[in-house]
N, C-alpha and C. Protein backbone atom coordinates (compact mmCIF):
# COMPACT_ATOMS: atom_id res chain seq x y z
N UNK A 1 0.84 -1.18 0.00
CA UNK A 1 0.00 0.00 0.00
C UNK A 1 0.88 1.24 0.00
N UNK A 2 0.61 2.32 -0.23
CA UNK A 2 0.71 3.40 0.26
C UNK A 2 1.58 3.80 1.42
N UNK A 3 0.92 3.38 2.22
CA UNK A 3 1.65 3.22 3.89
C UNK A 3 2.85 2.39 3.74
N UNK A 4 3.10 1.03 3.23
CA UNK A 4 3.93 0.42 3.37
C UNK A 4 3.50 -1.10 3.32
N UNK A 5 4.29 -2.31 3.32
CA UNK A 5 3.87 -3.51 3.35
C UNK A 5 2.76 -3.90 4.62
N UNK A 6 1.62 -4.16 4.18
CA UNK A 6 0.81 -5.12 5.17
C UNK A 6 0.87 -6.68 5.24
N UNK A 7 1.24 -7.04 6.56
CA UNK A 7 0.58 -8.59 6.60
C UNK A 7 -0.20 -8.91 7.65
N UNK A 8 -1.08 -10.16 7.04
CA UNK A 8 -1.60 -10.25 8.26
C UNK A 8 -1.11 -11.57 8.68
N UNK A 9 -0.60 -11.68 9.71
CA UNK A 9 0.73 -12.69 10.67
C UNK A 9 0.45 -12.49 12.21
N UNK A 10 0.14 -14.02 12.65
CA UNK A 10 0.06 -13.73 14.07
C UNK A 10 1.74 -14.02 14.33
N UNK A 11 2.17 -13.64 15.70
CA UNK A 11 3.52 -14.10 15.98
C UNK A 11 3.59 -16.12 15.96
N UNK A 12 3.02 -16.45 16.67
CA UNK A 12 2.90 -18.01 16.38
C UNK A 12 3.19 -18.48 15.01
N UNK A 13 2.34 -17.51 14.09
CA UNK A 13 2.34 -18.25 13.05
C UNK A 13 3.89 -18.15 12.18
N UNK A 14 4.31 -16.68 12.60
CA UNK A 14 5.71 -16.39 12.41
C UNK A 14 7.00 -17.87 12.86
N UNK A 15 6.38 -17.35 13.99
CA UNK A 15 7.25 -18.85 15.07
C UNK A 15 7.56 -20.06 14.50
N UNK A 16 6.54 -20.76 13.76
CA UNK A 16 6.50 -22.07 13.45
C UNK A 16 6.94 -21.77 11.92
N UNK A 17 6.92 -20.77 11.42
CA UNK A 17 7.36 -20.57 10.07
C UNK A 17 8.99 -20.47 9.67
N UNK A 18 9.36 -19.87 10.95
CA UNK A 18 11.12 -19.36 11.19
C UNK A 18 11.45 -20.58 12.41
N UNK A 19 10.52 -21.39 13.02
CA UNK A 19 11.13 -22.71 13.99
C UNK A 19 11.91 -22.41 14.52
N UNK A 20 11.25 -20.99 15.25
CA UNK A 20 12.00 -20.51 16.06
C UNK A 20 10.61 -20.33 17.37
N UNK A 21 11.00 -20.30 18.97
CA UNK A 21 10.13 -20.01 20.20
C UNK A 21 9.36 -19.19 19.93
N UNK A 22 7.61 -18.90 19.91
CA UNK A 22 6.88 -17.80 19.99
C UNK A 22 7.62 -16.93 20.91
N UNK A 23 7.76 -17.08 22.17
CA UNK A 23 8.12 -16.02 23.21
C UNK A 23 9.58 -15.30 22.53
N UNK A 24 10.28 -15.81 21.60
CA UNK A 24 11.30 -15.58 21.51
C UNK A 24 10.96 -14.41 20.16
N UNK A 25 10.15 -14.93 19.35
CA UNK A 25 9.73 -14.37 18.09
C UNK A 25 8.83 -12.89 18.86
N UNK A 26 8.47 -12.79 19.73
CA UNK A 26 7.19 -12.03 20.54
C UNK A 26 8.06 -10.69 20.67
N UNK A 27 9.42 -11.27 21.44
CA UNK A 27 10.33 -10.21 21.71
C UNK A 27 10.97 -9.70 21.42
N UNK A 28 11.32 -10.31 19.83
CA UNK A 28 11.71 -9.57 18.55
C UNK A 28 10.82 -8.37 18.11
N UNK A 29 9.74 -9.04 17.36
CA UNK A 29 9.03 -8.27 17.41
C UNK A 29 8.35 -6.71 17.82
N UNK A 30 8.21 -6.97 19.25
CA UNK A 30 8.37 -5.72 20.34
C UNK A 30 9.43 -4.92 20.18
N UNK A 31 10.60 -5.51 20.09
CA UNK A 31 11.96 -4.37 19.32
C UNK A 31 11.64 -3.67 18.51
N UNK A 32 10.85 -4.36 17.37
CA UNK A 32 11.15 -3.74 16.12
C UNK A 32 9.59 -2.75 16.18
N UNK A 33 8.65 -2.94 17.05
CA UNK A 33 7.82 -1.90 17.17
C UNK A 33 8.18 -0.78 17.80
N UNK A 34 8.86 -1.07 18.85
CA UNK A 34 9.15 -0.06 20.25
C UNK A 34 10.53 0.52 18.94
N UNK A 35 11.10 0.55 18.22
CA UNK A 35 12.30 1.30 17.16
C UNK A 35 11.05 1.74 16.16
N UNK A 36 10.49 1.15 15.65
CA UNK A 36 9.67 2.05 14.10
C UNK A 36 9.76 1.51 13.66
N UNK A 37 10.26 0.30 13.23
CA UNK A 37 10.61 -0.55 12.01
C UNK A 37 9.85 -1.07 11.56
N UNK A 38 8.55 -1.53 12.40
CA UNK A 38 7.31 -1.90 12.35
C UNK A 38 5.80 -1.46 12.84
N UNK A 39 4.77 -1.71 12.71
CA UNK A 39 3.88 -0.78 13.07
C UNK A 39 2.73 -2.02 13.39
N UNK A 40 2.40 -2.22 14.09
CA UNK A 40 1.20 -3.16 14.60
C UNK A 40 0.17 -2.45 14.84
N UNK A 41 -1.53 -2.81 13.97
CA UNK A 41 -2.58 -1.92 14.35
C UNK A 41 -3.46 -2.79 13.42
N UNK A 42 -4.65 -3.26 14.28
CA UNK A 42 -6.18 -3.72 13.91
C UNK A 42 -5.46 -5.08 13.23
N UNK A 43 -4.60 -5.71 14.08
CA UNK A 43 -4.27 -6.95 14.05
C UNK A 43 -3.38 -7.10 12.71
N UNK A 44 -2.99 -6.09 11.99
CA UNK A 44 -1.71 -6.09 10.68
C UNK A 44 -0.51 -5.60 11.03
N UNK A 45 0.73 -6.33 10.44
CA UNK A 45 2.02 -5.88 10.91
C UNK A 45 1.72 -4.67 9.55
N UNK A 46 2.79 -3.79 9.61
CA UNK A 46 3.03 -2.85 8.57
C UNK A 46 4.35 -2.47 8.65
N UNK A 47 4.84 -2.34 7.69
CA UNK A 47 6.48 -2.33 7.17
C UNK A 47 6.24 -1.01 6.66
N UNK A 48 6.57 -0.14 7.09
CA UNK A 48 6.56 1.18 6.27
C UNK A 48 7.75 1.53 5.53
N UNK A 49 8.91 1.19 5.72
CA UNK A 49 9.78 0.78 4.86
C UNK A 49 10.71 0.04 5.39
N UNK A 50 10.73 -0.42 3.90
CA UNK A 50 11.29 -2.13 3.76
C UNK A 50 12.65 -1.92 3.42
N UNK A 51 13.28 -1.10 2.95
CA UNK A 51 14.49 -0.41 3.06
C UNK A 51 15.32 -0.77 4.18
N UNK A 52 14.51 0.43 5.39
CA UNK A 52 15.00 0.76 6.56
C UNK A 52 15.05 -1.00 7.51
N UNK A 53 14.25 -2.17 7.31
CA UNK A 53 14.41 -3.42 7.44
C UNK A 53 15.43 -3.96 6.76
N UNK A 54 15.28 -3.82 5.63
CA UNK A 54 16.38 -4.58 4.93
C UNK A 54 18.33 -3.76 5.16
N UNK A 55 18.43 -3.03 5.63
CA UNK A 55 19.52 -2.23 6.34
C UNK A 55 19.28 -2.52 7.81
N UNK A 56 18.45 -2.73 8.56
CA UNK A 56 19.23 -3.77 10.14
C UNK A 56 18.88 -5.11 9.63
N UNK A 57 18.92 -5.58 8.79
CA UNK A 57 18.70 -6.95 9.07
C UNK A 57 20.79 -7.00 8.44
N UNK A 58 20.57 -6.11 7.26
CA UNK A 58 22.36 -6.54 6.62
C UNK A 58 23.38 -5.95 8.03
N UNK A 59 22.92 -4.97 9.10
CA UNK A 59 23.50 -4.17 10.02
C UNK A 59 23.84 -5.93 11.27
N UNK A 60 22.55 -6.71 10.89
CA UNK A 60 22.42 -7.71 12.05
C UNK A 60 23.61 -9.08 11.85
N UNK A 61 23.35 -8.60 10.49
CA UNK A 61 24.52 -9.70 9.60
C UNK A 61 25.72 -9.56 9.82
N UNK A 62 26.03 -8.40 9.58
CA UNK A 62 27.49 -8.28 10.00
C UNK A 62 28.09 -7.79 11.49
N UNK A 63 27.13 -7.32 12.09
CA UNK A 63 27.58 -7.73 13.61
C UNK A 63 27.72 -9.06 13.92
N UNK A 64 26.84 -9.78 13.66
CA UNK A 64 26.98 -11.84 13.89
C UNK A 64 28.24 -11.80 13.66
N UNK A 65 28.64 -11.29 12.32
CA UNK A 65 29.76 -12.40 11.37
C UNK A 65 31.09 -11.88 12.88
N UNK A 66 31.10 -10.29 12.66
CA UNK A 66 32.75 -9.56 13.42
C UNK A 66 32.29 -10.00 14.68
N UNK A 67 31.37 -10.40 15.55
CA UNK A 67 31.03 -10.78 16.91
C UNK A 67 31.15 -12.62 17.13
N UNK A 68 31.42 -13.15 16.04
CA UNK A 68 31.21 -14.28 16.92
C UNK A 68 32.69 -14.94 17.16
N UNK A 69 32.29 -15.87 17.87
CA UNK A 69 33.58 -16.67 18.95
C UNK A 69 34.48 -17.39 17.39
N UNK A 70 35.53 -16.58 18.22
CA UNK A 70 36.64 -17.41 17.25
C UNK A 70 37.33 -16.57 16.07
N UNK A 71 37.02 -15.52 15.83
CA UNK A 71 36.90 -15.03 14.87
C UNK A 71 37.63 -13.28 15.07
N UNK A 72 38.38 -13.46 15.74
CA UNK A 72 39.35 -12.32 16.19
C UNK A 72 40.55 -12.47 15.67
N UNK A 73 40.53 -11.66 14.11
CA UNK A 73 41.74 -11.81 13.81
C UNK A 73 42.21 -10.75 14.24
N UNK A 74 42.27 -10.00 15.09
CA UNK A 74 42.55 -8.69 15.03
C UNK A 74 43.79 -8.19 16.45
């Protein structure tokens, strides 16, 4: 739309889709409302831009990669 991507997605259904914990998926979620990234209202997620998602998700990527164990070449 206009506004931005709508879905309609309960978190559960997220959960079992990514086989990952509802509670765990719940509190993702809540991040990304409580930042802007997402917009929850009359039971639709809304992505107002998919941009600004798709830049922390590559931001999430490469913190993993330089953060994880083992991997200090430095």
């Amino acid at each position: 739309t206009k506004s931005g991507y709508r879905l309609r997605l309960l978190p559960e259904q997220l959960a079992a889709t990514t086989d990952l914990p509802a509670e765990e998926v719940k509190k993702v979620l809540a991040r990304l409302i409580q930042n802007g990234v997402i917009v929850f209202k009359d039971g639709l997620f809304l992505i107002p831009n998919l941009e600004r998602l798709r830049r922390l998700l590559g931001y999430l990527e490469l913190k993993q990669e330089f953060e994880a164990p083992g991997k200090s070449g430095l």
